[in-house]
C-alpha atoms as a PDB file:
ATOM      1  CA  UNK A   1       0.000   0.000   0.000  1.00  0.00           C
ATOM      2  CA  UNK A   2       1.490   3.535  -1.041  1.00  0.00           C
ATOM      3  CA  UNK A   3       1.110   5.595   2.104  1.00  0.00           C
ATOM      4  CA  UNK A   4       1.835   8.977   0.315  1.00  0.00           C
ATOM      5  CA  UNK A   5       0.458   8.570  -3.411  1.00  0.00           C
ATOM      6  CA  UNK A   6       3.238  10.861  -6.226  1.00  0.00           C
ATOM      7  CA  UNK A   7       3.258  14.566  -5.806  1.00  0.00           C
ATOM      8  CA  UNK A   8       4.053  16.554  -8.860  1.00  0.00           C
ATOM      9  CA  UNK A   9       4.370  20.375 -10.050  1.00  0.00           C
ATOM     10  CA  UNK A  10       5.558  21.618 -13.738  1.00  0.00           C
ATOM     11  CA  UNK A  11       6.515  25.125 -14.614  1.00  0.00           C
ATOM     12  CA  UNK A  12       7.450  25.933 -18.003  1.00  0.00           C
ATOM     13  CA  UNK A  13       9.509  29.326 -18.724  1.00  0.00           C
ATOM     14  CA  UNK A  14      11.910  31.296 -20.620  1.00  0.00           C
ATOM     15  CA  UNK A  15      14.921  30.936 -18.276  1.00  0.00           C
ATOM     16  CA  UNK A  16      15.651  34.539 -17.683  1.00  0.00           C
ATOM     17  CA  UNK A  17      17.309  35.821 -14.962  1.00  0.00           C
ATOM     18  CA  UNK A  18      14.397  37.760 -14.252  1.00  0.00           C
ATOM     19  CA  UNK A  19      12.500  34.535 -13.969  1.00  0.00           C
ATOM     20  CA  UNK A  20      14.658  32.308 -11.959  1.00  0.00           C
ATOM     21  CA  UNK A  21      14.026  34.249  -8.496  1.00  0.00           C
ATOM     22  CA  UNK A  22      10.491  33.665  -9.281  1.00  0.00           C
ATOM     23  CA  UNK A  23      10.783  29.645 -10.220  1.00  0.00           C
ATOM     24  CA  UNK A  24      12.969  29.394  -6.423  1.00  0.00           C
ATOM     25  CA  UNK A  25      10.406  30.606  -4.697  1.00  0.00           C
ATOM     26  CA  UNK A  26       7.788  28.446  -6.611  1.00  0.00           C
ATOM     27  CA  UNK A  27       9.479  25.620  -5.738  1.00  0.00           C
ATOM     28  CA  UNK A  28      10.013  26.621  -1.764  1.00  0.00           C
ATOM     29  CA  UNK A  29       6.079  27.740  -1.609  1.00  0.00           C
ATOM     30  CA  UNK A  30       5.991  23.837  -3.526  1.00  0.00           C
ATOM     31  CA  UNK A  31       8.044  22.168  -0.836  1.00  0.00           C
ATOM     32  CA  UNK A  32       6.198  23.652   2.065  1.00  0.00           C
ATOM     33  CA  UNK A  33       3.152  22.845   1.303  1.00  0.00           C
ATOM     34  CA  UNK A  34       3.996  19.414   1.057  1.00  0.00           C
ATOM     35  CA  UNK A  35       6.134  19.434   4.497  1.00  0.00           C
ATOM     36  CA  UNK A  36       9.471  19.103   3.343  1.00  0.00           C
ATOM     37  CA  UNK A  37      10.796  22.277   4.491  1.00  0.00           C
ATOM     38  CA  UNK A  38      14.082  20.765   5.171  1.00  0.00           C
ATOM     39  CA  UNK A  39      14.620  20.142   1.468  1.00  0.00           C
ATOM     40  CA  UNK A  40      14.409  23.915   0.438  1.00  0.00           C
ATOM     41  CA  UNK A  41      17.734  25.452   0.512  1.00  0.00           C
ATOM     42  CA  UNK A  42      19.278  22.154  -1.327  1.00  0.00           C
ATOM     43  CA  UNK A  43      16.537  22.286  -3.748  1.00  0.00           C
ATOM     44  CA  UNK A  44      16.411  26.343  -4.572  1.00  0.00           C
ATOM     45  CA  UNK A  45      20.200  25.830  -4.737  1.00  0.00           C
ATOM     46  CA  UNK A  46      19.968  23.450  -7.526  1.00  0.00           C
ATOM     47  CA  UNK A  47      16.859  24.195  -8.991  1.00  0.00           C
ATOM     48  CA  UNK A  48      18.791  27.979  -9.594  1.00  0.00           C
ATOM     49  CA  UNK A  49      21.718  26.016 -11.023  1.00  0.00           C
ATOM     50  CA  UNK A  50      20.269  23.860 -13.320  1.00  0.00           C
ATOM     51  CA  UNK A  51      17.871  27.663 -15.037  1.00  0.00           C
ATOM     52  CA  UNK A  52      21.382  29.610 -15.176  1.00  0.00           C
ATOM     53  CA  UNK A  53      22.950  26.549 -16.992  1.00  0.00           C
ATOM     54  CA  UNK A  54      19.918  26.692 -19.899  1.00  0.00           C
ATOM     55  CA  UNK A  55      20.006  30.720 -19.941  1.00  0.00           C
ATOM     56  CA  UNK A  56      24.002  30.553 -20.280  1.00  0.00           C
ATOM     57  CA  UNK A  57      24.217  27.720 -22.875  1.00  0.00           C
ATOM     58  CA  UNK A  58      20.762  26.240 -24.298  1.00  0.00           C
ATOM     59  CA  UNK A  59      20.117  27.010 -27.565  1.00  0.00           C
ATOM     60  CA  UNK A  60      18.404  27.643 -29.788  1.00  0.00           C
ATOM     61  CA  UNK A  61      15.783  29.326 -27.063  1.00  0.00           C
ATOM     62  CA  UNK A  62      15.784  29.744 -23.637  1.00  0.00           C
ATOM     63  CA  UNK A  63      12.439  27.725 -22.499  1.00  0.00           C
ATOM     64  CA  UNK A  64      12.378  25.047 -20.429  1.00  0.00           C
ATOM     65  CA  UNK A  65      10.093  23.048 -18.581  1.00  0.00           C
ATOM     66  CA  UNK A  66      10.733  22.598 -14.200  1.00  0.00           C
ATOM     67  CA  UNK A  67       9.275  19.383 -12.715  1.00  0.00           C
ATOM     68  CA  UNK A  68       9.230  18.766  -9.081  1.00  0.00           C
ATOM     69  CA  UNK A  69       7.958  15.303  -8.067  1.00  0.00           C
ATOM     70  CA  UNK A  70       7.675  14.042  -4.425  1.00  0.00           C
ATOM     71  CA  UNK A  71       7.659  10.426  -4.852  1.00  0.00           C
ATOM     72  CA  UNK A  72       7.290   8.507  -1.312  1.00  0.00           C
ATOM     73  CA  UNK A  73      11.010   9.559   0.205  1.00  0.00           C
ATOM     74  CA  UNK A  74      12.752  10.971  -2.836  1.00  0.00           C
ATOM     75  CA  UNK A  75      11.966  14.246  -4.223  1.00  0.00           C
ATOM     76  CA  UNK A  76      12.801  14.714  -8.066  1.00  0.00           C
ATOM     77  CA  UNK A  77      13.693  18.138  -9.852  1.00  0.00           C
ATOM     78  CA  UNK A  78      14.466  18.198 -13.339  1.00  0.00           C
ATOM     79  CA  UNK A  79      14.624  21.203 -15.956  1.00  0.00           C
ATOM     80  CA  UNK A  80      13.889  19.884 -19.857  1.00  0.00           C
ATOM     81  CA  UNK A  81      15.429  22.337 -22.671  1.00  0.00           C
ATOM     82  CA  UNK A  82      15.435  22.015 -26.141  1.00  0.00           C
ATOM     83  CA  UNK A  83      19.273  22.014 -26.620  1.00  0.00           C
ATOM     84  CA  UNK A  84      20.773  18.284 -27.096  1.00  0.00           C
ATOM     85  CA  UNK A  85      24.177  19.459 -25.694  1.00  0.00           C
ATOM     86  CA  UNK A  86      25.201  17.151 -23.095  1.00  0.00           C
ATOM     87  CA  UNK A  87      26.553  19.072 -19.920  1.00  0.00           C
ATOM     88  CA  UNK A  88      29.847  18.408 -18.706  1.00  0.00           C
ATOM     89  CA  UNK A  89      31.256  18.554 -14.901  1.00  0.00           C
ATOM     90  CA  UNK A  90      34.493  20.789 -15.690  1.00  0.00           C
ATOM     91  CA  UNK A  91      37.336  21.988 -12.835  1.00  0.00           C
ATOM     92  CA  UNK A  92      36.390  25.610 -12.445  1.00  0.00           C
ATOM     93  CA  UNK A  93      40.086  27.489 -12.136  1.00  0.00           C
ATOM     94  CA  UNK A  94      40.106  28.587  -8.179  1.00  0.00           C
ATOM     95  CA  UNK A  95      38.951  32.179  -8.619  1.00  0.00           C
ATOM     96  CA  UNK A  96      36.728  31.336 -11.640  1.00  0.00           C
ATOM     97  CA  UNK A  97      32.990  32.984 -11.538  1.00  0.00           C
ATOM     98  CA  UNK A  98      31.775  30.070 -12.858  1.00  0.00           C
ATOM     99  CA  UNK A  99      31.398  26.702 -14.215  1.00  0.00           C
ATOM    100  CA  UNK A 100      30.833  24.932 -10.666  1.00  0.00           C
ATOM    101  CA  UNK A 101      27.243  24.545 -11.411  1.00  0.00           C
ATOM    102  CA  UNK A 102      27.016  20.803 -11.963  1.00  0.00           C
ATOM    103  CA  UNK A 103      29.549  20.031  -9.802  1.00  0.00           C
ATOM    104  CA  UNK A 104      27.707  22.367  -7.156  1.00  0.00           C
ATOM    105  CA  UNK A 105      24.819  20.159  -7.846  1.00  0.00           C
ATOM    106  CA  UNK A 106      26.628  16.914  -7.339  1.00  0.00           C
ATOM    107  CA  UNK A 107      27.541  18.480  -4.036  1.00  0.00           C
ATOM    108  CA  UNK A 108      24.368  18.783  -2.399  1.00  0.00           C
ATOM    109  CA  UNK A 109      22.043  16.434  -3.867  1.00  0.00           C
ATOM    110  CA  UNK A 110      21.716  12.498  -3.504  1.00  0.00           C
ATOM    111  CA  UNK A 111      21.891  11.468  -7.075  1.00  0.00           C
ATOM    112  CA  UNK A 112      22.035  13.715 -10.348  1.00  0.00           C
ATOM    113  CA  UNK A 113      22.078  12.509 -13.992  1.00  0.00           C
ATOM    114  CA  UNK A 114      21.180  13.856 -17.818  1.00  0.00           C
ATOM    115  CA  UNK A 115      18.629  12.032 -19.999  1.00  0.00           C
ATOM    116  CA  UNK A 116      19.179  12.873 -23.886  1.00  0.00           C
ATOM    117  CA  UNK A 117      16.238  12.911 -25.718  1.00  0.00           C
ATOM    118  CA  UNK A 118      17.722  13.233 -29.508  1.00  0.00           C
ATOM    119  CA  UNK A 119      17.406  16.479 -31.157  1.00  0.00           C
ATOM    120  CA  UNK A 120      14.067  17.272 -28.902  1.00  0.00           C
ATOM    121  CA  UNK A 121      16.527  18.352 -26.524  1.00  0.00           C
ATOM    122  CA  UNK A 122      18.044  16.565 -22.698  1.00  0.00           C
ATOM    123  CA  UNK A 123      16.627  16.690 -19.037  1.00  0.00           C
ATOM    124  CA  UNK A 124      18.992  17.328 -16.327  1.00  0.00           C
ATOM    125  CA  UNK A 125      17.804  16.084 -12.931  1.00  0.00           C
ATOM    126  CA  UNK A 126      19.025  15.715  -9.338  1.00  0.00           C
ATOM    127  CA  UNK A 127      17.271  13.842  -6.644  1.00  0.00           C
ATOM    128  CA  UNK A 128      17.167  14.555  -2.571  1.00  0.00           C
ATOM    129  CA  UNK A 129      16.245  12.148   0.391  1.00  0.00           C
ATOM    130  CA  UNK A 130      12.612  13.160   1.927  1.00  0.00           C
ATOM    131  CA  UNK A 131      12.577  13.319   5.692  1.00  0.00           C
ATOM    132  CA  UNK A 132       9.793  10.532   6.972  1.00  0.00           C
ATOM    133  CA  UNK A 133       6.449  11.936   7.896  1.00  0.00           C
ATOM    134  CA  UNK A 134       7.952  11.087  11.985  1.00  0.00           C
ATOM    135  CA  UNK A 135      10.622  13.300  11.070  1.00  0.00           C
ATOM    136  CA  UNK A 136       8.625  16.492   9.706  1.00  0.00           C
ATOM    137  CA  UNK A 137       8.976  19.844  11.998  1.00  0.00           C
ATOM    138  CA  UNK A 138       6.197  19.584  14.208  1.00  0.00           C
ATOM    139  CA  UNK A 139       3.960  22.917  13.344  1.00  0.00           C
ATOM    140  CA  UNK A 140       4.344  25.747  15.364  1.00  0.00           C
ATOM    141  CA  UNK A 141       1.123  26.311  16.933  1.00  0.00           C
ATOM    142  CA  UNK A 142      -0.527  24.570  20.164  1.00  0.00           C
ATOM    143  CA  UNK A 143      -4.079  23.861  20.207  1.00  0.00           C
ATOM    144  CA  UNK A 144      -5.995  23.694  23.909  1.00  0.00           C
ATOM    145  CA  UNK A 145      -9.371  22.952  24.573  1.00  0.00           C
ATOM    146  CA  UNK A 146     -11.699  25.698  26.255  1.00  0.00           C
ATOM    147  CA  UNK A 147     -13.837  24.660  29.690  1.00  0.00           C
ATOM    148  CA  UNK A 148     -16.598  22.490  28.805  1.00  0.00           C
ATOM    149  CA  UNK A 149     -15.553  21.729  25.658  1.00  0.00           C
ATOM    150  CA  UNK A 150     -16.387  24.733  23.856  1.00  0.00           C
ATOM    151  CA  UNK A 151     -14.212  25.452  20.596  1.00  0.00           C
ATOM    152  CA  UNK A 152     -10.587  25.152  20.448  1.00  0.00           C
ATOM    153  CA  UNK A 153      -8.337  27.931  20.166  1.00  0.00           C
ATOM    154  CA  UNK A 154      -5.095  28.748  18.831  1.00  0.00           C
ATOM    155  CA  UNK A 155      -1.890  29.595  21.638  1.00  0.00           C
ATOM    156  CA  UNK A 156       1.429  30.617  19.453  1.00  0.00           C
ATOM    157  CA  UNK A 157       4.639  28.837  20.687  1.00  0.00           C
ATOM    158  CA  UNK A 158       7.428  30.984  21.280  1.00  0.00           C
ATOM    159  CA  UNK A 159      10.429  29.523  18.510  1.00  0.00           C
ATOM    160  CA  UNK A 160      14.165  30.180  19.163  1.00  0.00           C
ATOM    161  CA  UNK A 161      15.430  33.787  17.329  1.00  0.00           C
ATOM    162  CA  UNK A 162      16.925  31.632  15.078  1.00  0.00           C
ATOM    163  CA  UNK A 163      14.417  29.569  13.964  1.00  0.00           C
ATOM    164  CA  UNK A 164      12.337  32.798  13.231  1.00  0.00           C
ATOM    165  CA  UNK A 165      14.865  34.628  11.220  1.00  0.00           C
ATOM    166  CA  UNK A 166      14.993  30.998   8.780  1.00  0.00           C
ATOM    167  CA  UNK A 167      11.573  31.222   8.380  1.00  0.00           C
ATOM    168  CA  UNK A 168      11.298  34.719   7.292  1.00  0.00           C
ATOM    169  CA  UNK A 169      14.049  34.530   5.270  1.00  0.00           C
ATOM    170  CA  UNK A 170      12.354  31.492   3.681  1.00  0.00           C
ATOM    171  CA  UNK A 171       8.969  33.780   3.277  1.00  0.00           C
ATOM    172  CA  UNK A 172       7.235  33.667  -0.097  1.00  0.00           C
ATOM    173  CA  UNK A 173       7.504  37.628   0.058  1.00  0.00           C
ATOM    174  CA  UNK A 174      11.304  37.290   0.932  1.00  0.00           C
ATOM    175  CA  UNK A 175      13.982  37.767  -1.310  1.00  0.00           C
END
C-alpha cells in the first residue's frame, strides 16, 4: 500500500534571470506545502543552477520546462530544454565565476544525472532524500481545549530567534 500517493508540479519558462528568483520561490512555496521544508535550501540551490545553466548555454531558445515530483522519500527536480548538448562537470580554475554549477549540484544532492532525448533536446535532474512523515517539523502552533468543551483555540509557541529569522528569510515575500 502507497502511504503517500506521487506529488508533482511543472513550470514551463523562458529561463531569464528575471525569472529564476520567481521559479525558487515556486518551488520553496511547492516544498512547504507538502512538508518538506528541510529540502528547500538544497533544492532552490539546484533548482537555480540547473535555469542559469539553460540561460548561459541552451540554444536555440531559452524555455524550459521545471518538474518537481515528491515520490514517497525521494523528491525529483528536473529542468527539460530544447538544446541536445550534453553538460559536462568541468574543474572551475580557483577564482573562476563560474562553471561549478554541476559540480555544485553533485555536491548537495543524492543522485544527479542527464537524460538525452535526440534532437528534442536533454533533461537534467538531481534527486534529494525526503525526511519521513515522523521526522517532519512539528507545526508551530498549540491547540488547547476551552472549559466544557467549547471550541478550540489557537496559543502561538514561542520559537528560538533563530528559527524565526529561517523562516522569514524562507517567506514567499522574501527575497
Amino acid at each position: 500500500m502507497i502511504s503517500q500517493p506521487s506529488r508533482q508540479c511543472t513550470v514551463e519558462l523562458q529561463a531569464l534571470p528575471s525569472r529564476i528568483g520567481q521559479v525558487r520561490r515556486i518551488v520553496s512555496a511547492q516544498l512547504r506545502y507538502w512538508h518538506v521544508d528541510p529540502l528547500i535550501d538544497q533544492a532552490a540551490l539546484g533548482v537555480t543552477e540547473l535555469l542559469t545553466n539553460v540561460h548561459r548555454h541552451a540554444e536555440p531558445d531559452k524555455m524550459c520546462t521545471v518538474e518537481i515530483e515528491l515520490l514517497l522519500d525521494r523528491l525529483t527536480i528536473s529542468v527539460h530544454d530544447h538544446d541536445p548538448t550534453l553538460p559536462a562537470v568541468r574543474d572551475a580554475e580557483a577564482l573562476a565565476t563560474n562553471g561549478r554549477g554541476l559540480a555544485l549540484i553533485a555536491a548537495v544532492s543524492d543522485s544527479w544525472g542527464v537524460r538525452p532525448l535526440g534532437e528534442s533536446g536533454k533533461t537534467v535532474w538531481f534527486t534529494l532524500a525526503a525526511p519521513s512523515p515522523a521526522a517532519a517539523p512539528k507545526p508551530h502552533l498549540a491547540y488547547a481545549a476551552t472549559a466544557a468543551g467549547t471550541p478550540f483555540r489557537e496559543a502561538r509557541t514561542q520559537r528560538p530567534a533563530r528559527e524565526r529569522a529561517t523562516a522569514a528569510a524562507r517567506s514567499p515575500v522574501a527575497g
